[in-house]
Protein backbone atom coordinates (compact mmCIF):
# COMPACT_ATOMS: atom_id res chain seq x y z
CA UNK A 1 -153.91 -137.43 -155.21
CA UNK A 2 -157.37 -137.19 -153.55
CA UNK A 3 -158.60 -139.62 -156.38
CA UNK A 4 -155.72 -141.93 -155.69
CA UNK A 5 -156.85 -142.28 -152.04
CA UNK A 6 -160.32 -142.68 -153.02
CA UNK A 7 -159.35 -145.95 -155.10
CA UNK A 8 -156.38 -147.63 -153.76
CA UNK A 9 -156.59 -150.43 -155.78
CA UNK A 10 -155.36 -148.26 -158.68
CA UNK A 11 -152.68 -147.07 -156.31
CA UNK A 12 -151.33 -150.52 -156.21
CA UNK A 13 -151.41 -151.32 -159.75
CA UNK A 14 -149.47 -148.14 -160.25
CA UNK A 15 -146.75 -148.81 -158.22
CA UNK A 16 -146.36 -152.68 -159.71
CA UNK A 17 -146.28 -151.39 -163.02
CA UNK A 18 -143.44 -148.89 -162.29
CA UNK A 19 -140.85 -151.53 -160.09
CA UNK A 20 -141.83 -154.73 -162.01
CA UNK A 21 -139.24 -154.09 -165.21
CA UNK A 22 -136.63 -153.07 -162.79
CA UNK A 23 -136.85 -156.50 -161.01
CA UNK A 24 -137.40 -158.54 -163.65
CA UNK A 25 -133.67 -156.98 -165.18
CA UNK A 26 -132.11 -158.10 -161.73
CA UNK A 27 -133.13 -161.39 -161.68
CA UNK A 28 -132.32 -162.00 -165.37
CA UNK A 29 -128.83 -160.87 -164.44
CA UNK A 30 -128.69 -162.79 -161.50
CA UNK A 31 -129.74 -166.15 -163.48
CA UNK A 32 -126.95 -168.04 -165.33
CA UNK A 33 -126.81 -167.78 -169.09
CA UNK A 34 -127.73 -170.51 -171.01
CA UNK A 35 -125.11 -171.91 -173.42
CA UNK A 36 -125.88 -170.55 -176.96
CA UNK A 37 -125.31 -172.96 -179.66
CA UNK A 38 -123.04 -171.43 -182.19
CA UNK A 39 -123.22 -171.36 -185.61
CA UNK A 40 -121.63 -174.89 -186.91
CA UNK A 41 -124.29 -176.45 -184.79
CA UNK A 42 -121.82 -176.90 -181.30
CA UNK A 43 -122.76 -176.20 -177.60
CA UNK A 44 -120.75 -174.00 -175.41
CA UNK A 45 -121.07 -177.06 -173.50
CA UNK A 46 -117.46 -178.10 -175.15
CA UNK A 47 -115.65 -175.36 -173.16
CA UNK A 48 -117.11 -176.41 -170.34
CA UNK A 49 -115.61 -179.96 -170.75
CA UNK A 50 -112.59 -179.15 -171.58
CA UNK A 51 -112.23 -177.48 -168.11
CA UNK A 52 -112.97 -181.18 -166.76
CA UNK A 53 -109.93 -183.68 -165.89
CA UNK A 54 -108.60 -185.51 -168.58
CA UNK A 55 -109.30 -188.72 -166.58
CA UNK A 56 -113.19 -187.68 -166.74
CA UNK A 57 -113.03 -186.33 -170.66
CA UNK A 58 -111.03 -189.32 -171.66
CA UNK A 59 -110.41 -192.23 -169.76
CA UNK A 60 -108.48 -194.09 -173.21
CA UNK A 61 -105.94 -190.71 -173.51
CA UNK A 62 -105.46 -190.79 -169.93
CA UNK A 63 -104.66 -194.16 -170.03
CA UNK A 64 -102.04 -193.91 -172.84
CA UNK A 65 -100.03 -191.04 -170.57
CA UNK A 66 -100.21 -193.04 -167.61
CA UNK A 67 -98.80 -195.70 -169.81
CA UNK A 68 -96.02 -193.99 -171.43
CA UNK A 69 -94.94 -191.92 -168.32
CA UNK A 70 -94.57 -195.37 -166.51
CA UNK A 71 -92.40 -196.55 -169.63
CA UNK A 72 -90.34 -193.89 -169.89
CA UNK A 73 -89.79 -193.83 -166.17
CA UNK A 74 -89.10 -197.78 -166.15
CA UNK A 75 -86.63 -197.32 -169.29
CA UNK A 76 -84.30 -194.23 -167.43
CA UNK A 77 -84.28 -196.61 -164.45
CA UNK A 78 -83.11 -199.24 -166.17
CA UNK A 79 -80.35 -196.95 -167.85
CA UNK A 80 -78.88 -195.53 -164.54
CA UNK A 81 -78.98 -199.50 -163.08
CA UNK A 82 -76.90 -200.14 -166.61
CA UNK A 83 -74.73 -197.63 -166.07
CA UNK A 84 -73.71 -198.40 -162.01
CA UNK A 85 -73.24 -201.96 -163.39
CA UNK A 86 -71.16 -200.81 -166.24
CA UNK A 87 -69.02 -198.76 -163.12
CA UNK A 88 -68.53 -202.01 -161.12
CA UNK A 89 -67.73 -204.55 -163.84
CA UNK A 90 -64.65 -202.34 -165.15
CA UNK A 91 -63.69 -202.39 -161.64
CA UNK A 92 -63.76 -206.09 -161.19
CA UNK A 93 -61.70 -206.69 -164.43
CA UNK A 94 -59.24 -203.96 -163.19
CA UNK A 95 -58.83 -205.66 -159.69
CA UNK A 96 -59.34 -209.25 -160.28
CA UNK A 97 -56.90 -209.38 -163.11
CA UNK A 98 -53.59 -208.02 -161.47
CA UNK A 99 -54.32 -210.13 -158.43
CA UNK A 100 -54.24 -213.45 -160.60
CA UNK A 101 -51.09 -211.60 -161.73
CA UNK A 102 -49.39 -211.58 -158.68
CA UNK A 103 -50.78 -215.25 -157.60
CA UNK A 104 -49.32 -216.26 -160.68
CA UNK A 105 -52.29 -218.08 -161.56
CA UNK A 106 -52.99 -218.54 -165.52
CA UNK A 107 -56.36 -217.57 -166.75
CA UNK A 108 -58.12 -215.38 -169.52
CA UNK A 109 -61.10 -213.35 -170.58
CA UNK A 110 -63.40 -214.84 -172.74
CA UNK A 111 -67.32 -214.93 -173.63
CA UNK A 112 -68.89 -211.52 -173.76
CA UNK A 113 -65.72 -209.85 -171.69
CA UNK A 114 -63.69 -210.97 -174.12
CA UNK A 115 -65.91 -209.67 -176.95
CA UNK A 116 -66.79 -206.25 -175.21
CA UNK A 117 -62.77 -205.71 -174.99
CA UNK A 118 -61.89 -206.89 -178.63
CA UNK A 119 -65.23 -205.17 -179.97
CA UNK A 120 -66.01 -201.60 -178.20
CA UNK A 121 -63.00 -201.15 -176.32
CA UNK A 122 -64.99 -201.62 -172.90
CA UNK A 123 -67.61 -203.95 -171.34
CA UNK A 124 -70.62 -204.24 -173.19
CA UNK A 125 -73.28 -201.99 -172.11
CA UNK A 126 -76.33 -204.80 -171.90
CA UNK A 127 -73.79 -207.30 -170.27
CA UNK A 128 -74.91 -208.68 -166.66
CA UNK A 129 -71.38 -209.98 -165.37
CA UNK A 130 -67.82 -210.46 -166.65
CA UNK A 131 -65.99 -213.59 -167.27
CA UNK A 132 -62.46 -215.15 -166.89
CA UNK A 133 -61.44 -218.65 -167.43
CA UNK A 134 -58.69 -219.83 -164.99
CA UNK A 135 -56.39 -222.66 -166.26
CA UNK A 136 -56.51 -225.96 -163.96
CA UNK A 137 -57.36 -224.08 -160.85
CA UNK A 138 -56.70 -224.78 -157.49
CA UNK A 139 -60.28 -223.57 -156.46
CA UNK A 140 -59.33 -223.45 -152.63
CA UNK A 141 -55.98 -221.73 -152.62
CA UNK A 142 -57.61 -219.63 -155.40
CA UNK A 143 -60.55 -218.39 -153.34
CA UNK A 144 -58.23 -217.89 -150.23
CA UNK A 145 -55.97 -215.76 -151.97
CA UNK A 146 -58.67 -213.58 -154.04
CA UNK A 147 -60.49 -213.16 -150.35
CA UNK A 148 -56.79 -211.68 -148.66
CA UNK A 149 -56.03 -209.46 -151.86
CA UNK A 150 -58.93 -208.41 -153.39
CA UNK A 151 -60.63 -204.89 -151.70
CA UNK A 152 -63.30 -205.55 -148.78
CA UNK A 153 -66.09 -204.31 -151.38
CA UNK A 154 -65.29 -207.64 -153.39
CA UNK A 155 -66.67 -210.46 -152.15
CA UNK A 156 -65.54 -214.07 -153.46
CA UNK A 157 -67.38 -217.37 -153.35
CA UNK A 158 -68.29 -220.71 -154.54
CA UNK A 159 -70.88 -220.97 -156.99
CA UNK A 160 -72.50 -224.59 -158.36
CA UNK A 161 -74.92 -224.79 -161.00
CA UNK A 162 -77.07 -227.93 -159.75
CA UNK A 163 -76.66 -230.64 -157.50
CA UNK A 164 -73.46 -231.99 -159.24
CA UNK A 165 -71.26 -230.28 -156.59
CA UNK A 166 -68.12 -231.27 -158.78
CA UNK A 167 -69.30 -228.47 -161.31
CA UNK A 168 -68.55 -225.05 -159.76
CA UNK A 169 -66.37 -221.80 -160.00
CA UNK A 170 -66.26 -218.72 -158.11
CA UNK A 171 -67.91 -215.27 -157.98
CA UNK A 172 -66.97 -212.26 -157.15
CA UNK A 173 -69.27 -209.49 -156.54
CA UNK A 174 -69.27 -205.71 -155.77
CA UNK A 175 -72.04 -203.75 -156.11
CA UNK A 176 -74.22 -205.05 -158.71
CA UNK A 177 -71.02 -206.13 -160.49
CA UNK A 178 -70.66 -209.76 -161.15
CA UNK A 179 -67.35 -211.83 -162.39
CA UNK A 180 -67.53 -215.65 -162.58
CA UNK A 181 -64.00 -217.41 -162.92
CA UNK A 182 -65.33 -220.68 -164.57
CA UNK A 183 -62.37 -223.30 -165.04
CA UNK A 184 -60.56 -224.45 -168.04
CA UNK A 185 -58.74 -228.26 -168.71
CA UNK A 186 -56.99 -229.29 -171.22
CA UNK A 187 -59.26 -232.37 -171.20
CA UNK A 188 -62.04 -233.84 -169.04
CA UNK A 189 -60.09 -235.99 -167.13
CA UNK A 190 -57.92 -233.61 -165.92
CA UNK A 191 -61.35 -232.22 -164.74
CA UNK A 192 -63.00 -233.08 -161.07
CA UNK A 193 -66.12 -231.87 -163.03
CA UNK A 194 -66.06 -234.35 -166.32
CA UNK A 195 -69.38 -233.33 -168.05
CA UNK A 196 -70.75 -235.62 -170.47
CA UNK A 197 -69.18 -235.12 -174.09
CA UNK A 198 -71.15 -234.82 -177.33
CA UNK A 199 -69.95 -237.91 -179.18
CA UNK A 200 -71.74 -237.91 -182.55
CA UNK A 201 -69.88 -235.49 -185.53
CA UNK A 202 -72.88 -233.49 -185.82
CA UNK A 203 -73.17 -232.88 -182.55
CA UNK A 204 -69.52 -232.17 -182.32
CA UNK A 205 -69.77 -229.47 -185.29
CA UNK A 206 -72.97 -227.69 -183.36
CA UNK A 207 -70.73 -227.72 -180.10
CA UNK A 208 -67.28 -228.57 -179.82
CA UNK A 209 -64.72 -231.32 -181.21
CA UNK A 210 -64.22 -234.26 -178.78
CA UNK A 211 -60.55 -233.99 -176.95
CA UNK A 212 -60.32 -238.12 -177.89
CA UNK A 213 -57.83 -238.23 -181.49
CA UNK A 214 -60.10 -241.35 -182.44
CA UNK A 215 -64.01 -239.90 -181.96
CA UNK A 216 -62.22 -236.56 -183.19
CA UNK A 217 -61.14 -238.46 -186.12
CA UNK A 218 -64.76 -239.63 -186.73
CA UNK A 219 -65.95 -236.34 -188.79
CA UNK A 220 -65.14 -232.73 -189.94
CA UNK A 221 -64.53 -231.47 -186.55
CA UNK A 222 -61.49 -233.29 -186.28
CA UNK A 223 -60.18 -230.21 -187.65
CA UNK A 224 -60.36 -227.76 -184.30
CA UNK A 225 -58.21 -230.24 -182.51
CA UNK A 226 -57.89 -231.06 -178.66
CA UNK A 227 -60.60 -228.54 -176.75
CA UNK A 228 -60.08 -226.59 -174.00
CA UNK A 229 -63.12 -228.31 -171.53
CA UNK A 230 -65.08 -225.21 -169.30
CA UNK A 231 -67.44 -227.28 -167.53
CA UNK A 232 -70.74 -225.03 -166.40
CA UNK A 233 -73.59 -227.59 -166.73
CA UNK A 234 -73.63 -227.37 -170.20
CA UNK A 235 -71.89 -230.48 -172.00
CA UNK A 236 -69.28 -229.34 -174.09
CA UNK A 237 -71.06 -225.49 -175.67
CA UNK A 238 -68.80 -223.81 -173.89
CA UNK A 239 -64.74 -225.42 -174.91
CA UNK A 240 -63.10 -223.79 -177.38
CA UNK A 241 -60.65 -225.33 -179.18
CA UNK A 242 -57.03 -225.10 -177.31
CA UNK A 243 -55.39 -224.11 -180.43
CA UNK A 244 -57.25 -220.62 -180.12
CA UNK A 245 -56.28 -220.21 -176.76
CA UNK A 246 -52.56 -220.84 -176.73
CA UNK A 247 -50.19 -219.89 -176.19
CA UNK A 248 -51.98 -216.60 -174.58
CA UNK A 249 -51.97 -213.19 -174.70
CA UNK A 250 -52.70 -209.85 -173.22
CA UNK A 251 -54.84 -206.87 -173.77
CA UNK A 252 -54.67 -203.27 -172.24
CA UNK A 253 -58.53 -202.87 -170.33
CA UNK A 254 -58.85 -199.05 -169.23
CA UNK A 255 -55.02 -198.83 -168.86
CA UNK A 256 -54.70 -202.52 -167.25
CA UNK A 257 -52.80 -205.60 -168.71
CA UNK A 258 -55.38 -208.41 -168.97
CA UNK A 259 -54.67 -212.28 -170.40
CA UNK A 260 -56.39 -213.13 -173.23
CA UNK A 261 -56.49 -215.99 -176.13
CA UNK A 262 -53.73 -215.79 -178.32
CA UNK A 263 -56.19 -215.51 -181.43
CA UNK A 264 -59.28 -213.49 -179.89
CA UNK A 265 -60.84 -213.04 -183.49
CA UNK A 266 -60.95 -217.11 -183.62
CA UNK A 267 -62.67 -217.56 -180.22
CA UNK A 268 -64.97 -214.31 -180.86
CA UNK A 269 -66.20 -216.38 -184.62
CA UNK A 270 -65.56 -220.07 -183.03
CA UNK A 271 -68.29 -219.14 -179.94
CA UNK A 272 -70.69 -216.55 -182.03
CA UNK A 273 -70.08 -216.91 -185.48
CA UNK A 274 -68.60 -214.40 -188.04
CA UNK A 275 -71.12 -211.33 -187.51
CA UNK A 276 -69.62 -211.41 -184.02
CA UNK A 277 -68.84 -207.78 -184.68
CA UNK A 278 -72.60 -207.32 -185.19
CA UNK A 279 -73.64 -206.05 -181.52
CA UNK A 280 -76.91 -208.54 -180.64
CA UNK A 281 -78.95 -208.32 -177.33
CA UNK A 282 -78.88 -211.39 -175.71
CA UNK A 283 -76.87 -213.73 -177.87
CA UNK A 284 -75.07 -215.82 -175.87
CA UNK A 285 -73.44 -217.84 -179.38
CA UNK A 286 -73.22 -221.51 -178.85
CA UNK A 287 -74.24 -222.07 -175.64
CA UNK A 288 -77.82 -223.06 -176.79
CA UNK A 289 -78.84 -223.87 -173.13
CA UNK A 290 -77.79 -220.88 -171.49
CA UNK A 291 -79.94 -218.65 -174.26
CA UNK A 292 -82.66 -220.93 -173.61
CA UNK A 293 -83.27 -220.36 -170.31
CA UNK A 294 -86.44 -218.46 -168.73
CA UNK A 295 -84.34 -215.15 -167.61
CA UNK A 296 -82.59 -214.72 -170.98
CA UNK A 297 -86.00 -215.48 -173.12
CA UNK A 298 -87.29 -212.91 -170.64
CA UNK A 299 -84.86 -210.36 -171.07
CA UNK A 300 -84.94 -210.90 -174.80
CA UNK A 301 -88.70 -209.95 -175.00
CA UNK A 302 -88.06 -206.82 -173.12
CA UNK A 303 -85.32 -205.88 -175.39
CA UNK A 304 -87.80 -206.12 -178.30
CA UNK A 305 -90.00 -203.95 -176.39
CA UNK A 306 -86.95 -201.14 -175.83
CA UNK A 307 -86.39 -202.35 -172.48
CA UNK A 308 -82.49 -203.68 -172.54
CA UNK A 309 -81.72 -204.81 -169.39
């Protein structure tokens, strides 16, 4: 100990050499490992990114979820709108039709009412409104009485397609239901709204016969007969021949009597050919203009994309 005193620069060393190891072990268990690389050559580094978001791993993958969870959220929206619509057009139907009833006003369903009742037993699923034709209406005693009859939910207006103010019918709405009662004449004349009249025979065989015997005696379509005129801004794509109409009949809709064509399978193939039991998105048959406008070529590229509206 004496000697220890005597040199106490050995002293020092001593004690340096005895705590050193025991330091040196604390910080090395105090450091962070390093990531050892594993046999087949990758880092530890990969666990540690898969703890990162998948927005900051992969902005592509994240992308693609964000994608599909908007789809798939836009396409069950869609469905439940389909559905409430679905609700509020069988109601129309039901209320509209036993009011004409009791007006004792003549009329039928026809286009794709008329085709969802003959076809699947209810209104098609993808259809946006429901349709009756009413014979030689009286459009303001018609509108007065569907206003005092029909439930406060419904309401009933006038509805023109363009400027031509003589064109028009009415709509009634509840909900996001839609019915439009278009008007049907046994010939233009007996119109207010005479629309101009194909006149050539091909023309005539890509729309509808011409209610004159002599043009109608001018080609093949001479055939169908005097047409039953529906004026909507379309020339003649959307008569039918009168012959398919009369004398009318009647179909039970969800329990309720509605008037129909007396030969539904010959205006069903007369307006969209004879796959009409074919279900199609979007085909709206003869009436080239109506398919040819910007909402239906819209609608028709979302159905391609899974998105029926």
């Amino acid at each position: 100990m004496a000697a220890v005193w005597r040199n106490p620069l050995a002293f020092e060393r001593s004690l340096s050499a005895t705590y050193e190891p025991q330091q040196a072990d604390e910080g090395r268990a105090k450091r962070k490992p390093r990531h050892r690389r594993t046999s087949s050559g990758s880092s530890d580094d990969s666990a540690a990114a898969e703890e990162l978001p998948l927005a900051q791993r992969s902005p592509v993958a994240m992308g693609v979820v964000v994608a599909t969870s908007l789809y798939c959220g836009a396409k069950a929206g869609i469905q439940g709108y389909q559905h409430l619509r679905r609700h509020n057009l069988r109601s129309l139907v039901r209320h509209v039709a036993p009011v004409l009833d009791q007006m004792g006003v003549r009329y039928f369903a026809d286009f794709g009412t008329l085709l969802g009742m003959y076809r699947e037993k209810d209104i098609i699923f993808y259809d946006n409104d429901a349709d009756f034709v009413v014979l030689d209406p009286d459009w303001d005693g018609l509108l007065q009485g569907l206003r005092r009859r029909l439930p406060r939910s419904c309401r009933a207006f006038f509805v023109a397609p363009s400027e031509d103010r003589s064109i028009k019918w009415i709509r009634v709405m509840t909900g996001v239901g839609i019915m439009d009662l278009y008007g049907g004449f046994t010939s233009p004349q007996s119109s207010a709204a005479a629309e101009p009249r194909s006149s050539s025979p091909t023309e005539r065989l890509a729309g509808a016969a011409a209610p004159d015997p002599a043009a109608a005696a001018a080609g093949p379509a001479s055939v169908l007969g005097p047409m039953l005129c529906i004026p909507q801004g379309h020339g003649d794509l959307c008569d039918v021949p009168a012959s398919l109409v009369f004398p009318l009949g009647t179909m039970k809709f969800r329990g309720t009597p509605v008037s129909v064509p007396g030969d539904v399978p010959g205006v069903l193939r007369y307006r969209y050919g004879d796959t009409f039991m074919v279900p199609r998105y979007m085909d709206k048959g003869r009436d080239c203009v109506e398919q040819g406008k910007l909402y239906a070529r819209l609608l028709a590229a979302l159905g391609k994309a899974g998105l029926r509206v």
